[in-house]
PDB file of N, CA and C in Angstrom:
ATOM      1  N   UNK A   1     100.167  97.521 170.638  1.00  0.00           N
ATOM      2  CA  UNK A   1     101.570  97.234 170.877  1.00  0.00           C
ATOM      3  C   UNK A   1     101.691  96.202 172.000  1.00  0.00           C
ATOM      4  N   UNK A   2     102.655  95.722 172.319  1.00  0.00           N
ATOM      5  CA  UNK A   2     102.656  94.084 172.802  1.00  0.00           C
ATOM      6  C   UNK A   2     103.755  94.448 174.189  1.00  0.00           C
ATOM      7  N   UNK A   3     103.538  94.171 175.154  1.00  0.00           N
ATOM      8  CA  UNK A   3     104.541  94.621 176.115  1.00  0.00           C
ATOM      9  C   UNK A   3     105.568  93.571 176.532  1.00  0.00           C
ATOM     10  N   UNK A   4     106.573  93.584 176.425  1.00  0.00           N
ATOM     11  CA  UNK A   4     107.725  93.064 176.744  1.00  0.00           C
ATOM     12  C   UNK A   4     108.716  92.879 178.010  1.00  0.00           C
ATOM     13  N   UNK A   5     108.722  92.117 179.014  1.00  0.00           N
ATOM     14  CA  UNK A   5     109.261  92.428 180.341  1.00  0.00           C
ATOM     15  C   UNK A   5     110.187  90.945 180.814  1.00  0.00           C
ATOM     16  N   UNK A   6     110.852  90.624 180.487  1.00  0.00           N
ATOM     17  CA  UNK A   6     111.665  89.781 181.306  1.00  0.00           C
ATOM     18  C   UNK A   6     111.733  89.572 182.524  1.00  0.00           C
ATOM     19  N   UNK A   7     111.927  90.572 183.157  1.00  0.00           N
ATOM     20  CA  UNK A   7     112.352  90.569 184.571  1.00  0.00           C
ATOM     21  C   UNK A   7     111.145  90.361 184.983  1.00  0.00           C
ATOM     22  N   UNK A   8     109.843  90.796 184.623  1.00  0.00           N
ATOM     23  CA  UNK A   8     108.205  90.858 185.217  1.00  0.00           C
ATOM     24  C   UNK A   8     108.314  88.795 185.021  1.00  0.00           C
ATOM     25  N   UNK A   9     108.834  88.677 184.038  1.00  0.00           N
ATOM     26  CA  UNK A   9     108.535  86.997 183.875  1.00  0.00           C
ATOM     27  C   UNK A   9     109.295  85.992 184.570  1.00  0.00           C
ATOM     28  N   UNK A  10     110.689  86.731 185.278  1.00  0.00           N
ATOM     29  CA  UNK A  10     111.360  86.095 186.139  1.00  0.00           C
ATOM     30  C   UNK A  10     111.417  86.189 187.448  1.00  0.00           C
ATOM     31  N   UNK A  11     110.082  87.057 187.664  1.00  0.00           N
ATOM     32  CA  UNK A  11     109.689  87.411 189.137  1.00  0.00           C
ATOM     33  C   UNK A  11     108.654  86.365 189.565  1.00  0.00           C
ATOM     34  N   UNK A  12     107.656  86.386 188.892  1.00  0.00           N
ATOM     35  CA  UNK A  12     106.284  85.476 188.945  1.00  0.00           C
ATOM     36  C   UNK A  12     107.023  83.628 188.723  1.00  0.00           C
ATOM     37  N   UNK A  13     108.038  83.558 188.361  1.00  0.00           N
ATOM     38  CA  UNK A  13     108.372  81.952 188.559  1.00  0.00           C
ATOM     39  C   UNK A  13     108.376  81.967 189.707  1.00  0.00           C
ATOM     40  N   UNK A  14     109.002  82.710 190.687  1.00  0.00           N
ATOM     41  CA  UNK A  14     109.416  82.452 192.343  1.00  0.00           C
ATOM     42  C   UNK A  14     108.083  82.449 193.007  1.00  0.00           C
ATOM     43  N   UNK A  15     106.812  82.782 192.229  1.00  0.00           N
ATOM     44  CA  UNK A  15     105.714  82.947 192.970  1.00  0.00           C
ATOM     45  C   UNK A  15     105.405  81.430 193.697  1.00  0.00           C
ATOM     46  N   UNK A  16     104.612  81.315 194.127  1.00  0.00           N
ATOM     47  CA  UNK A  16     103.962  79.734 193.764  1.00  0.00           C
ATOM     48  C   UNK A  16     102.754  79.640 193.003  1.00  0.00           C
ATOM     49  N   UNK A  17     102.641  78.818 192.712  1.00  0.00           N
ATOM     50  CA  UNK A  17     100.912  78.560 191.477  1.00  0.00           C
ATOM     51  C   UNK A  17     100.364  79.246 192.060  1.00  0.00           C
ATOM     52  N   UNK A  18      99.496  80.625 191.399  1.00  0.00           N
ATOM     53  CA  UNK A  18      98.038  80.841 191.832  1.00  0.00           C
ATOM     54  C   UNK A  18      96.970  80.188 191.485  1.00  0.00           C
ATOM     55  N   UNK A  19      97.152  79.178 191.593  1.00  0.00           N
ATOM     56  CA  UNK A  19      95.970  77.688 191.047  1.00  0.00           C
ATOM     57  C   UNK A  19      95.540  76.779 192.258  1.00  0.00           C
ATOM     58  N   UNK A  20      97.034  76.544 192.302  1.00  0.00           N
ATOM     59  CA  UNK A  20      96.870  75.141 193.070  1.00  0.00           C
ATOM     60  C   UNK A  20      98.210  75.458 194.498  1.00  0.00           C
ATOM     61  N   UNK A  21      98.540  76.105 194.510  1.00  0.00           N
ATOM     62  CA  UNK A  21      99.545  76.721 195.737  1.00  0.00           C
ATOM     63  C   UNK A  21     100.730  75.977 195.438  1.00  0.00           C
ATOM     64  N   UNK A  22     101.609  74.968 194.125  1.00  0.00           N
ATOM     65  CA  UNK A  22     102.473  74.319 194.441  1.00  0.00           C
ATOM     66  C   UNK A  22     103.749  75.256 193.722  1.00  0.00           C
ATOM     67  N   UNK A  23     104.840  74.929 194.749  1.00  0.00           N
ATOM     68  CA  UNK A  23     105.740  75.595 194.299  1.00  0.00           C
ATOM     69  C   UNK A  23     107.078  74.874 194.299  1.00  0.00           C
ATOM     70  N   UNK A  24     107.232  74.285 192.965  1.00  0.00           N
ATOM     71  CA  UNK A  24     108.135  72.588 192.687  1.00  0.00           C
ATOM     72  C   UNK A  24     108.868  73.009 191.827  1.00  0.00           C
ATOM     73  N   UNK A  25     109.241  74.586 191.036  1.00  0.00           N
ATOM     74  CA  UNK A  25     110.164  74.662 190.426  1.00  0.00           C
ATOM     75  C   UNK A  25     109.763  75.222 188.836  1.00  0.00           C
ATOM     76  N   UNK A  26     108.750  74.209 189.055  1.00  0.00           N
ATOM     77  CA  UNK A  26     107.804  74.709 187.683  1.00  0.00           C
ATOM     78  C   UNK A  26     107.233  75.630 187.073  1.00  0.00           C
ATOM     79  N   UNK A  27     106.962  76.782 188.127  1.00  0.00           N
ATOM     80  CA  UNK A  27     106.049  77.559 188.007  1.00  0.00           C
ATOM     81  C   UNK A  27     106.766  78.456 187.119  1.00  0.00           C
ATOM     82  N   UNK A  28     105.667  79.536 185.852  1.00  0.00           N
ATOM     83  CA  UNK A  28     106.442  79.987 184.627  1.00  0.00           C
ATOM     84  C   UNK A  28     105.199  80.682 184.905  1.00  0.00           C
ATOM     85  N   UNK A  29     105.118  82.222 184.259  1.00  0.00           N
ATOM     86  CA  UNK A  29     104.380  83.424 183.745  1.00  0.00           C
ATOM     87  C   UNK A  29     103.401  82.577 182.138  1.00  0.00           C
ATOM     88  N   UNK A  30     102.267  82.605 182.731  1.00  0.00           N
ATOM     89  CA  UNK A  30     101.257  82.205 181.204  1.00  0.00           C
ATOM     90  C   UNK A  30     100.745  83.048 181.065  1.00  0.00           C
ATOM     91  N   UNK A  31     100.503  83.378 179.399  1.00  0.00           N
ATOM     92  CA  UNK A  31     100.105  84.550 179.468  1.00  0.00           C
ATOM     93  C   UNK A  31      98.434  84.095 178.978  1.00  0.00           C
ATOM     94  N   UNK A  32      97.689  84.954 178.927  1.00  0.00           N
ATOM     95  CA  UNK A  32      96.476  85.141 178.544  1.00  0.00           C
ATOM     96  C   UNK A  32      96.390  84.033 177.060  1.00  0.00           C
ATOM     97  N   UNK A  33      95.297  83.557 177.122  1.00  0.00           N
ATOM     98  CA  UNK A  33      95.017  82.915 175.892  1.00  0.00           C
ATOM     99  C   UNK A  33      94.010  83.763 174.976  1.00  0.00           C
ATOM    100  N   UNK A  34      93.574  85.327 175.311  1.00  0.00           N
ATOM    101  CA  UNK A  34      92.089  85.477 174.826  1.00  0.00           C
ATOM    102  C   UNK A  34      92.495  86.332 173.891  1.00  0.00           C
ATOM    103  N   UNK A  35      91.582  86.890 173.083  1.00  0.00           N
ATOM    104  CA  UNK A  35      91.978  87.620 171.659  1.00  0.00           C
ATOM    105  C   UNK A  35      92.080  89.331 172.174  1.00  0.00           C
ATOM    106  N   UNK A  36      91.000  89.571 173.291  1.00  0.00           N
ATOM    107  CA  UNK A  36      91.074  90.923 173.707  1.00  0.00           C
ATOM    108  C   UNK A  36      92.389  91.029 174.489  1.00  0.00           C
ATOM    109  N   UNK A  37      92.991  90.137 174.842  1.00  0.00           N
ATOM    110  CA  UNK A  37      94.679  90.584 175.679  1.00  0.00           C
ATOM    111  C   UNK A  37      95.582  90.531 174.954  1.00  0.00           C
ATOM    112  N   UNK A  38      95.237  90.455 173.271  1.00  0.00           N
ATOM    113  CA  UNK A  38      96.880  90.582 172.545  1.00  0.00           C
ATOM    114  C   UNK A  38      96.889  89.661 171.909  1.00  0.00           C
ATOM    115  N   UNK A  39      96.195  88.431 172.608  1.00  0.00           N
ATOM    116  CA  UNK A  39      97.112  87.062 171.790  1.00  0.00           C
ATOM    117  C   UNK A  39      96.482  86.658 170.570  1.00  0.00           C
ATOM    118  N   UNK A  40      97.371  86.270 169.382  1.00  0.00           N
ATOM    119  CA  UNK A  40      96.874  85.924 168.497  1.00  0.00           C
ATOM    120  C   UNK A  40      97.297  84.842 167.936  1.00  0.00           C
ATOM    121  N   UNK A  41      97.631  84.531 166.690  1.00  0.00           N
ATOM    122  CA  UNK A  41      98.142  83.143 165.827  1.00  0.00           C
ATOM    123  C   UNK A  41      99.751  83.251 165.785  1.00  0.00           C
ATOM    124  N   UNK A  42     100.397  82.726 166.774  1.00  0.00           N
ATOM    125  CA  UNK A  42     101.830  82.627 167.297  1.00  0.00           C
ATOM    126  C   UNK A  42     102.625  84.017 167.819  1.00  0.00           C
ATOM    127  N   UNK A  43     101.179  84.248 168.360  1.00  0.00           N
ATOM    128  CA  UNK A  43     101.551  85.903 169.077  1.00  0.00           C
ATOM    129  C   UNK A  43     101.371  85.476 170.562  1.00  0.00           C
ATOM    130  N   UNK A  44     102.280  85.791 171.531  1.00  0.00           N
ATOM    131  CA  UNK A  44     101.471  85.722 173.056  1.00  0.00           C
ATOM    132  C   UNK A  44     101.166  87.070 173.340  1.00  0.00           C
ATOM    133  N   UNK A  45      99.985  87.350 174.293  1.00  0.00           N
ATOM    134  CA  UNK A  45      99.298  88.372 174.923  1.00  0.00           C
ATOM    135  C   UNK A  45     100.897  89.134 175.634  1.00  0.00           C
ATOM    136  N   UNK A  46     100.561  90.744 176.412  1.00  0.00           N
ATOM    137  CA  UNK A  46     101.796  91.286 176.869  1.00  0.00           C
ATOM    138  C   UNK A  46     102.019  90.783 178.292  1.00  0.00           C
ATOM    139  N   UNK A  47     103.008  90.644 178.224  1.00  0.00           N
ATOM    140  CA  UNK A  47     104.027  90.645 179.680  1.00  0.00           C
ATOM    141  C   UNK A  47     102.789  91.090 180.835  1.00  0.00           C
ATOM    142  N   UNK A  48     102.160  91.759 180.902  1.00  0.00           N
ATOM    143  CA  UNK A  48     101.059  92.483 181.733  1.00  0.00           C
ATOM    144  C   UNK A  48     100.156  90.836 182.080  1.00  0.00           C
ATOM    145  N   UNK A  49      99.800  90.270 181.054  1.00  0.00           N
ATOM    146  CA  UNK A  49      98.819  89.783 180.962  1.00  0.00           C
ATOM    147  C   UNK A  49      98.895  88.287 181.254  1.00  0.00           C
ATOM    148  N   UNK A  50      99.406  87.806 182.800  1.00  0.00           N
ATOM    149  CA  UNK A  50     100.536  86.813 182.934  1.00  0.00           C
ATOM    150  C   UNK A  50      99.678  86.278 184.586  1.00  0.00           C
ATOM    151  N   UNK A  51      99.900  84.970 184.634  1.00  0.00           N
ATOM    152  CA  UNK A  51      99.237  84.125 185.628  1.00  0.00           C
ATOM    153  C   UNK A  51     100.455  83.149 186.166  1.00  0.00           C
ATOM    154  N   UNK A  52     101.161  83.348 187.482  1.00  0.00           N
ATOM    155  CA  UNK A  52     102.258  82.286 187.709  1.00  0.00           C
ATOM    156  C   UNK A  52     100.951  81.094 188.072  1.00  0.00           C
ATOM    157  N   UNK A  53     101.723  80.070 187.003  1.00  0.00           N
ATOM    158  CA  UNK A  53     100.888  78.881 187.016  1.00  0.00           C
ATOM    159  C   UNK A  53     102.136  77.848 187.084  1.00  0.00           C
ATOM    160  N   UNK A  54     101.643  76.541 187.771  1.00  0.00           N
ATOM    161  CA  UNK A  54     102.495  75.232 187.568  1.00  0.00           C
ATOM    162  C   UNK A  54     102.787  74.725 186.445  1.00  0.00           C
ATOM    163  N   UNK A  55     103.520  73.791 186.065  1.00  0.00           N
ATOM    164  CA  UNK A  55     103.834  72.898 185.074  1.00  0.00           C
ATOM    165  C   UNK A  55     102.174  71.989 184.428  1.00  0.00           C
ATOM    166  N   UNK A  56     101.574  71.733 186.101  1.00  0.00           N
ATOM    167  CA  UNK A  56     100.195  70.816 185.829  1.00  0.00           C
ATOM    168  C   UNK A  56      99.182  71.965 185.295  1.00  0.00           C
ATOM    169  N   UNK A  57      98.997  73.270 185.938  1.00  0.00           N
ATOM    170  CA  UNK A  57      98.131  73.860 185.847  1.00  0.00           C
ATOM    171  C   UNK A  57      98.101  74.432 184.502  1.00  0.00           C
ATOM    172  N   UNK A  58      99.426  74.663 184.090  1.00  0.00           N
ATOM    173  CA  UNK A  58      99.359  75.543 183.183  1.00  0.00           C
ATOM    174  C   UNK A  58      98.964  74.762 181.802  1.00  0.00           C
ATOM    175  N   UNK A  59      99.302  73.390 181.685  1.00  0.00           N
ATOM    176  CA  UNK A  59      99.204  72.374 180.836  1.00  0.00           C
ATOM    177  C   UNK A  59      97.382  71.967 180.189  1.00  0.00           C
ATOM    178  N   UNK A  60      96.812  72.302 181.921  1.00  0.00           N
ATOM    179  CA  UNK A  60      95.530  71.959 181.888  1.00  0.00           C
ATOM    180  C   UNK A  60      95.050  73.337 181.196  1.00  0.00           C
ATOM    181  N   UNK A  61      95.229  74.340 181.380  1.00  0.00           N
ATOM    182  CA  UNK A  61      94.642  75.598 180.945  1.00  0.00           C
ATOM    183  C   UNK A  61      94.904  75.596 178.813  1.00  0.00           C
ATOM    184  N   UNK A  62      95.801  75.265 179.329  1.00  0.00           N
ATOM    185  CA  UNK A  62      96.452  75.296 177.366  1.00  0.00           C
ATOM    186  C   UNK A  62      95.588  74.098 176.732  1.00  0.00           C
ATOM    187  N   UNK A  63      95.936  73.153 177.138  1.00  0.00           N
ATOM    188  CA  UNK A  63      96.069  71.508 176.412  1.00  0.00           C
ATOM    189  C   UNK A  63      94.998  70.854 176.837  1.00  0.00           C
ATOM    190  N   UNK A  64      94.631  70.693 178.473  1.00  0.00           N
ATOM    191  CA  UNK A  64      94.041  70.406 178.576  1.00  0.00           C
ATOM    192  C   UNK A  64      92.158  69.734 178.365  1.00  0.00           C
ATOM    193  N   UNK A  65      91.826  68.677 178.778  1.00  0.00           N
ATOM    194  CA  UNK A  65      90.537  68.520 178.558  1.00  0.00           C
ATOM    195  C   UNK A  65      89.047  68.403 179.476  1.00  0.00           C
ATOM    196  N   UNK A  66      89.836  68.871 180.925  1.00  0.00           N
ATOM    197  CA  UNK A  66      89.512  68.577 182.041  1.00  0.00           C
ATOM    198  C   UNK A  66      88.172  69.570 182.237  1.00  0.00           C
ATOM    199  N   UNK A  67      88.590  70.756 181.997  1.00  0.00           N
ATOM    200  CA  UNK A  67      88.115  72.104 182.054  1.00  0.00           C
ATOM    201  C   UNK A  67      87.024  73.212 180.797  1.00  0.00           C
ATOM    202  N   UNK A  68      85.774  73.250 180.662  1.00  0.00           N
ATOM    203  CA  UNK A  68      85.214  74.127 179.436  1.00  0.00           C
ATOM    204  C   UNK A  68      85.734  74.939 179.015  1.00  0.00           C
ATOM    205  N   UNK A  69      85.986  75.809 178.094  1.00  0.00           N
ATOM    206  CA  UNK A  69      86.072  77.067 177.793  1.00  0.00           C
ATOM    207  C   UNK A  69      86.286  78.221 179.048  1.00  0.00           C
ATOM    208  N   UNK A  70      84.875  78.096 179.582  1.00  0.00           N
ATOM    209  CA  UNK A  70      84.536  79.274 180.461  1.00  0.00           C
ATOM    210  C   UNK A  70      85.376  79.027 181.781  1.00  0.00           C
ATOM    211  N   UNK A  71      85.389  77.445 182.281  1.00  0.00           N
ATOM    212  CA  UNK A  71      85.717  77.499 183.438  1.00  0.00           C
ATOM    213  C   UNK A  71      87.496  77.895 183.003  1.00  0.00           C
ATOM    214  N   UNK A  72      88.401  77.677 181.998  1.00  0.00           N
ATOM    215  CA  UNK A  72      89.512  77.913 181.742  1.00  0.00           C
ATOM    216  C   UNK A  72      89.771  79.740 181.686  1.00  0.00           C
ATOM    217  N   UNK A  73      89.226  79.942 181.338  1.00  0.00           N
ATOM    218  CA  UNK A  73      88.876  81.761 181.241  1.00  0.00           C
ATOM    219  C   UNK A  73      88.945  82.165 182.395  1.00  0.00           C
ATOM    220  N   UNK A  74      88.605  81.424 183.573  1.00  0.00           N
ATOM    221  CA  UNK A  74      87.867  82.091 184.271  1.00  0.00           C
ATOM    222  C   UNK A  74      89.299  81.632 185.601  1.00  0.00           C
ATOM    223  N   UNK A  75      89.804  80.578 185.414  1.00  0.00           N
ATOM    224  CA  UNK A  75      90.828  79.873 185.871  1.00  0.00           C
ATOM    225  C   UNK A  75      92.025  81.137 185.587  1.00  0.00           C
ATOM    226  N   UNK A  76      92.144  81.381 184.573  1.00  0.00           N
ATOM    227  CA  UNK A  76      93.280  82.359 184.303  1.00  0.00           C
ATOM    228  C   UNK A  76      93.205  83.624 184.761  1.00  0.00           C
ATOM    229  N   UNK A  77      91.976  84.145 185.339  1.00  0.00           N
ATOM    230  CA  UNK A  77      91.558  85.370 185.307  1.00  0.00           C
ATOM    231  C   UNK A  77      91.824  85.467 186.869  1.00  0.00           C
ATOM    232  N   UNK A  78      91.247  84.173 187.674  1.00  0.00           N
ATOM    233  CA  UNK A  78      91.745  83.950 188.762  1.00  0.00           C
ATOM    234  C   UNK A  78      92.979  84.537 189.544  1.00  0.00           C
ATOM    235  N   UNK A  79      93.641  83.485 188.678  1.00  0.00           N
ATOM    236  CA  UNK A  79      95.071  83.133 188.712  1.00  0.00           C
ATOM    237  C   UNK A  79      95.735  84.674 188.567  1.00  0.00           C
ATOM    238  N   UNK A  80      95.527  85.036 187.315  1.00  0.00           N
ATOM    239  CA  UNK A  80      95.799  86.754 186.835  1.00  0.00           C
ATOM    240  C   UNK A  80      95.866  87.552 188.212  1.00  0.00           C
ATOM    241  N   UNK A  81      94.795  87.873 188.916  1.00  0.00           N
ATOM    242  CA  UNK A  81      94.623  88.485 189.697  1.00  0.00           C
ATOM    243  C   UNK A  81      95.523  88.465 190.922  1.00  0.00           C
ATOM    244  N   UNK A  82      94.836  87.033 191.257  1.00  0.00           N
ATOM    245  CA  UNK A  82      96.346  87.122 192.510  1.00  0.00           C
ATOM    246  C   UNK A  82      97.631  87.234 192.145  1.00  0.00           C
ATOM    247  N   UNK A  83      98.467  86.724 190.805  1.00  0.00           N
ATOM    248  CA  UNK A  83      99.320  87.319 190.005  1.00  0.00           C
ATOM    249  C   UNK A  83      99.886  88.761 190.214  1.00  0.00           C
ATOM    250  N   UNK A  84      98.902  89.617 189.897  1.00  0.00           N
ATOM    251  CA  UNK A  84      99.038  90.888 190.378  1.00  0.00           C
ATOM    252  C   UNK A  84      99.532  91.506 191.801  1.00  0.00           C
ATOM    253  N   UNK A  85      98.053  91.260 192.496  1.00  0.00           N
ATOM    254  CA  UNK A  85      98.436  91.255 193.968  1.00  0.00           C
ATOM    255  C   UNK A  85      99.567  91.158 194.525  1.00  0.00           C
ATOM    256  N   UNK A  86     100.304  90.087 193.232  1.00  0.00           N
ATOM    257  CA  UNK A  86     101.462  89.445 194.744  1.00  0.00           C
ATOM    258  C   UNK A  86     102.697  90.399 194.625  1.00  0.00           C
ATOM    259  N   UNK A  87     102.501  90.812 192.966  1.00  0.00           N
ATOM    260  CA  UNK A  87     103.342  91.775 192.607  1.00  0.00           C
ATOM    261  C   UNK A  87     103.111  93.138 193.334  1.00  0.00           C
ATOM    262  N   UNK A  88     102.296  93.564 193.667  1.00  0.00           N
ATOM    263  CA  UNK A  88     102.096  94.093 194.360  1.00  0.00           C
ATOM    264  C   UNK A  88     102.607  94.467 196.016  1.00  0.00           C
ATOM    265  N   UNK A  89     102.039  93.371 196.518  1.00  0.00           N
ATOM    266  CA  UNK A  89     101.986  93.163 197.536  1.00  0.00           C
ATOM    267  C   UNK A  89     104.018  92.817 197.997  1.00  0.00           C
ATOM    268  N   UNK A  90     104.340  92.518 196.827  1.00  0.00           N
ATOM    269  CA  UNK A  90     105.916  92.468 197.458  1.00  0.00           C
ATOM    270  C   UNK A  90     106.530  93.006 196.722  1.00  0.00           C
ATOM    271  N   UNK A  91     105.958  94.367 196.097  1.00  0.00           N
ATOM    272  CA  UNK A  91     106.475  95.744 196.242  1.00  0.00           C
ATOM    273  C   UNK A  91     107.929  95.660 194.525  1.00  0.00           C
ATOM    274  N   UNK A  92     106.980  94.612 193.271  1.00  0.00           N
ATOM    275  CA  UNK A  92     108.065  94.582 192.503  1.00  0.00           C
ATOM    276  C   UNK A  92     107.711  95.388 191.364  1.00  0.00           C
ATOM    277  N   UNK A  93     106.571  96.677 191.888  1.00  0.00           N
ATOM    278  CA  UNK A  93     106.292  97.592 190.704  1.00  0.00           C
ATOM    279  C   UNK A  93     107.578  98.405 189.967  1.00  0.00           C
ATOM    280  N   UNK A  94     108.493  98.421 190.693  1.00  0.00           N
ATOM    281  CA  UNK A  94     109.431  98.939 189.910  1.00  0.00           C
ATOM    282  C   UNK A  94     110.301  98.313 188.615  1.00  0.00           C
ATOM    283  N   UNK A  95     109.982  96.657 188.245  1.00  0.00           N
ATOM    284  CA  UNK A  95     110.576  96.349 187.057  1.00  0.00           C
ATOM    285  C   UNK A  95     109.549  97.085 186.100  1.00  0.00           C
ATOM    286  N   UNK A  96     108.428  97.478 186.475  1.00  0.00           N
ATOM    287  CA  UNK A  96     107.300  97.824 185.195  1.00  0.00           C
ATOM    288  C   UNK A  96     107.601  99.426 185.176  1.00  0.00           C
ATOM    289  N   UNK A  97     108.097  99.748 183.781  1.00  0.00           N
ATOM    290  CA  UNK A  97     108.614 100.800 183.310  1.00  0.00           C
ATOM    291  C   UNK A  97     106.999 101.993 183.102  1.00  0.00           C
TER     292      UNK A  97
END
């Protein structure tokens, strides 16, 4: 089942990039690209599974050609984490039901 959260996705814009530290307006909830987090063929991974990334960063992770496979995986997983943390750390466990 696929988790659904709005408010979890309108929290993490105010973050700044967990990439690259910029915080220009851009920044949007990406979710996981991998097959074990949900995502599939015009499916995105759940609300859970979300990296506040920039406009640049997030472009490079998707589209990009800059980056392998692994180092992109590994970029998101990054990113994921402190993602969490921050949710955490500023106490917004209560939109998660």
């Amino acid at each position: 089942m696929i988790y659904r959260n709005k408010k979890l996705l309108e929290i993490v814009r105010n973050f700044p990039c967990q990439h690259c530290g910029k915080q220009d307006g851009t920044v949007v909830a990406a979710h996981s690209n991998q097959l074990r987090d949900g995502k599939g063929k015009g499916i995105k991974a759940s609300d859970f599974r979300i990296a506040s990334l920039c406009f640049t960063c997030h472009y490079e992770l998707d589209q990009g050609k800059n980056l392998s496979k692994q180092e992109r995986v590994e970029m998101w997983e990054e990113s994921h984490r402190k993602t969490i943390g921050l949710l955490f750390d500023n106490g917004h466990l209560e939109v998660i039901p």
